[in-house]
Each structure stands twice: as structure tokens, then as C-alpha cells.
C-alpha atoms as a PDB file:
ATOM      1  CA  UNK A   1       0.000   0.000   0.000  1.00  0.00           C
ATOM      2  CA  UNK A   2       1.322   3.805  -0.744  1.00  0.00           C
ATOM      3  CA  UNK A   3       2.243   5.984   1.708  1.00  0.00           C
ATOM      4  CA  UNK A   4       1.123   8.911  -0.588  1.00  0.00           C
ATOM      5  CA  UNK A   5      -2.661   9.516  -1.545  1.00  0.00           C
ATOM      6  CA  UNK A   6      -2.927  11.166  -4.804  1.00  0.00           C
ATOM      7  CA  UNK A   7      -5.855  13.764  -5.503  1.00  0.00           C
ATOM      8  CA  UNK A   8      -7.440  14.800  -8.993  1.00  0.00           C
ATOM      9  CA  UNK A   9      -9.076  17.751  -8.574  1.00  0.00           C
ATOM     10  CA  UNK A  10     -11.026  20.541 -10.691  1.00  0.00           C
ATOM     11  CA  UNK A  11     -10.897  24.100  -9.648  1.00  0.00           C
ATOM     12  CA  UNK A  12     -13.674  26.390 -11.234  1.00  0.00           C
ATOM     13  CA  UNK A  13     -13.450  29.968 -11.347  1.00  0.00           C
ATOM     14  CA  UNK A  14     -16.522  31.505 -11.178  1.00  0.00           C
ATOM     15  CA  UNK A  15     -14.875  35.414 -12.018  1.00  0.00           C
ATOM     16  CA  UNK A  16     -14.080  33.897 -15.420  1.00  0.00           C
ATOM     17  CA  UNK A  17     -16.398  30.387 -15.789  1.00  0.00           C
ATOM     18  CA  UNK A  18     -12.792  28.748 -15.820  1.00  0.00           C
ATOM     19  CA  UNK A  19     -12.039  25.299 -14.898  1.00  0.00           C
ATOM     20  CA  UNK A  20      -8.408  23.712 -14.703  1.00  0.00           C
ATOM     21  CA  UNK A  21      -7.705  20.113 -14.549  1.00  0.00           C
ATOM     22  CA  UNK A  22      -4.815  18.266 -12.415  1.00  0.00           C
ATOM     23  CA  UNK A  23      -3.704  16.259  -9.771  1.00  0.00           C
ATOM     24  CA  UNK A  24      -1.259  16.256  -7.019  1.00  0.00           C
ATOM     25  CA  UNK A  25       0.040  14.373  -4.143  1.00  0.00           C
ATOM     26  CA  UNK A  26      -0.614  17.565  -1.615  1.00  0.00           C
ATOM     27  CA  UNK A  27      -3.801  19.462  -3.047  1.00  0.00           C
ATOM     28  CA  UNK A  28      -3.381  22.378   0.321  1.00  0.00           C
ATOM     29  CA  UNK A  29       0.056  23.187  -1.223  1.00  0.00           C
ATOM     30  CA  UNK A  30      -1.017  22.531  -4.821  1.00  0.00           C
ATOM     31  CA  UNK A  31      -4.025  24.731  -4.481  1.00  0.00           C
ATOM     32  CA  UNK A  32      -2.188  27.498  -2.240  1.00  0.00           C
ATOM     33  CA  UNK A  33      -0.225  27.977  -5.817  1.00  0.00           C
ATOM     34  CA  UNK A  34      -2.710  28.299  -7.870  1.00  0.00           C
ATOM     35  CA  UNK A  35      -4.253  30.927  -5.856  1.00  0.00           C
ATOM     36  CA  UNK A  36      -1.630  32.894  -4.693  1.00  0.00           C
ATOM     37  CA  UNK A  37       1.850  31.790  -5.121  1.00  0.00           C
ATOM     38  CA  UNK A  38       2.370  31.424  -8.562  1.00  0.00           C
ATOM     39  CA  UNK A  39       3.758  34.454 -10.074  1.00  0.00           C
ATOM     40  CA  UNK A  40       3.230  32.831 -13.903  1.00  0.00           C
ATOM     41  CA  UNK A  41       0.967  30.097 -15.703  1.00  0.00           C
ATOM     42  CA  UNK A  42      -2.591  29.631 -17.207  1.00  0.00           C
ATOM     43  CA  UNK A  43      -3.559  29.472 -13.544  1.00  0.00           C
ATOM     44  CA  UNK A  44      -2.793  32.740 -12.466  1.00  0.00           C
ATOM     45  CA  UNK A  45      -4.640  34.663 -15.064  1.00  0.00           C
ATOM     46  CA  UNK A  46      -8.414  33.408 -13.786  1.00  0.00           C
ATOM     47  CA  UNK A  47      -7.977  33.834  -9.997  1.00  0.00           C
ATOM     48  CA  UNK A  48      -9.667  33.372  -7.977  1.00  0.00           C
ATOM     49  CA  UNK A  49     -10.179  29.417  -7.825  1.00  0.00           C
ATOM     50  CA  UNK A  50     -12.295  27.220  -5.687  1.00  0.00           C
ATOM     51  CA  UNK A  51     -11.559  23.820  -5.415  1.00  0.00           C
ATOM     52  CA  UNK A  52     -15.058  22.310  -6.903  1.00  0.00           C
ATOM     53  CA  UNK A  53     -14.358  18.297  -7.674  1.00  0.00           C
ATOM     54  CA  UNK A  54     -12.082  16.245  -5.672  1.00  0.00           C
ATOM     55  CA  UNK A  55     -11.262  12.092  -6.251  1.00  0.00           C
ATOM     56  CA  UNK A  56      -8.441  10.550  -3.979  1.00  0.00           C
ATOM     57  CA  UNK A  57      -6.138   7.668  -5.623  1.00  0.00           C
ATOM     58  CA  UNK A  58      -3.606   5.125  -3.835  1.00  0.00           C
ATOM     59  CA  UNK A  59      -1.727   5.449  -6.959  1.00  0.00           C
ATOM     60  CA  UNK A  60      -0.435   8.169  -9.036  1.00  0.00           C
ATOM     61  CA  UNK A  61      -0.956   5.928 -12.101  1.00  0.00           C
ATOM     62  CA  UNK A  62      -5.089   5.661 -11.437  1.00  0.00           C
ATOM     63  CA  UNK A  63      -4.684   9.653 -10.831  1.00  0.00           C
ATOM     64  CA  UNK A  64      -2.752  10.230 -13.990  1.00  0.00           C
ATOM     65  CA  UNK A  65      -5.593   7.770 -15.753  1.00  0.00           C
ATOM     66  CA  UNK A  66      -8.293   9.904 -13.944  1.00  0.00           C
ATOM     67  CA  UNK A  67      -6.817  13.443 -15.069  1.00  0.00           C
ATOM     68  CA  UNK A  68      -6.622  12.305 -18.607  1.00  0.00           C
ATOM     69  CA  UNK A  69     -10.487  10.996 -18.314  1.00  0.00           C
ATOM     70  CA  UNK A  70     -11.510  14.243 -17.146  1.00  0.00           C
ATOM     71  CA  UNK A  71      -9.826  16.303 -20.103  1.00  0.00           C
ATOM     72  CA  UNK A  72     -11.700  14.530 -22.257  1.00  0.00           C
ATOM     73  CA  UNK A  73     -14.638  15.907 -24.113  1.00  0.00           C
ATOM     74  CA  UNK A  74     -16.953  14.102 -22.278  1.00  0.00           C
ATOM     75  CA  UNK A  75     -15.252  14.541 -18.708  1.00  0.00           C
ATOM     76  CA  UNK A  76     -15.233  18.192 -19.490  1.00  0.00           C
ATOM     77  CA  UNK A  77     -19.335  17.834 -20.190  1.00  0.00           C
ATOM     78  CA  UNK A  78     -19.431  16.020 -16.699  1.00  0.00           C
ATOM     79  CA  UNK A  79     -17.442  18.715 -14.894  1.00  0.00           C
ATOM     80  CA  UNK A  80     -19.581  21.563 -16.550  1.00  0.00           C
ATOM     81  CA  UNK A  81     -22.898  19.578 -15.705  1.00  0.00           C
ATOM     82  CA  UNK A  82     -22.295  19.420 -12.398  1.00  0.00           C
ATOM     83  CA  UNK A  83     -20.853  23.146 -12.505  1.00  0.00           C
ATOM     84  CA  UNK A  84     -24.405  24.159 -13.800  1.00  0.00           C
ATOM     85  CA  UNK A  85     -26.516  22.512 -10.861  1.00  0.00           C
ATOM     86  CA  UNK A  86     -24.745  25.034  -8.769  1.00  0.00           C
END
């Protein structure tokens, strides 16, 4: 079993009706740059972010998998369905 958990997450920004796809292995830290650390990126342009979706993985393989699924066409139309219900 892995020490580490891995999280894929979605941020949404509602300022801009943004979302940005990853994952990380320490989403506080991860999300603290994405918000306010980061002086450069994609990121940094549509702040601020809320941390909307969140799945947890034992391996950073499955996360990696997950991340990919979710940048897909139709992971994008079940991010922004569930963005909508809001």
C-alpha cells in the first residue's frame, strides 16, 4: 500500500467560468499555488479558484488515468454539468 494519496481535482473559477484540470500528491500546497503563489501560468490569469471536484487515488498511475479521463470531451461535459446545478 502507498504511503502517498494522490488527488485529482477541478478548480472552477466563477470570475471567469474557468475550470483547470490536475492532480497532485498535496492538493493544500497545490491549491495554495494556484491561488496565490504562482507568479506565472494559465492558472494565475483566472484567480480566484475554488476547489469544486475532488477524487483521492492510492496510486499516481489511477490519478494520472483519472486526469486524462476528465480532459476529455466528455469529462469536461461532466465537470460543466455538475458546474451548472450550482
Amino acid at each position: 500500500m502507498s504511503l502517498f494519496m494522490f488527488t485529482v481535482y477541478v478548480l472552477y473559477s466563477a470570475v471567469y467560468n474557468k475550470i483547470y484540470i490536475g492532480f497532485t500528491s498535496d492538493l493544500k500546497v497545490r491549491f495554495l499555488f494556484h491561488n496565490q503563489i504562482s507568479k506565472k501560468g494559465w492558472t494565475k490569469k483566472y484567480r480566484p479558484w475554488i476547489i469544486y471536484y475532488t477524487e483521492e487515488f492510492s496510486s499516481k498511475t489511477d490519478a494520472m488515468r483519472r486526469e486524462k479521463e476528465l480532459k476529455t470531451a466528455s469529462g469536461r461535459d461532466f465537470i460543466w454539468k455538475e458546474i451548472r446545478k450550482l
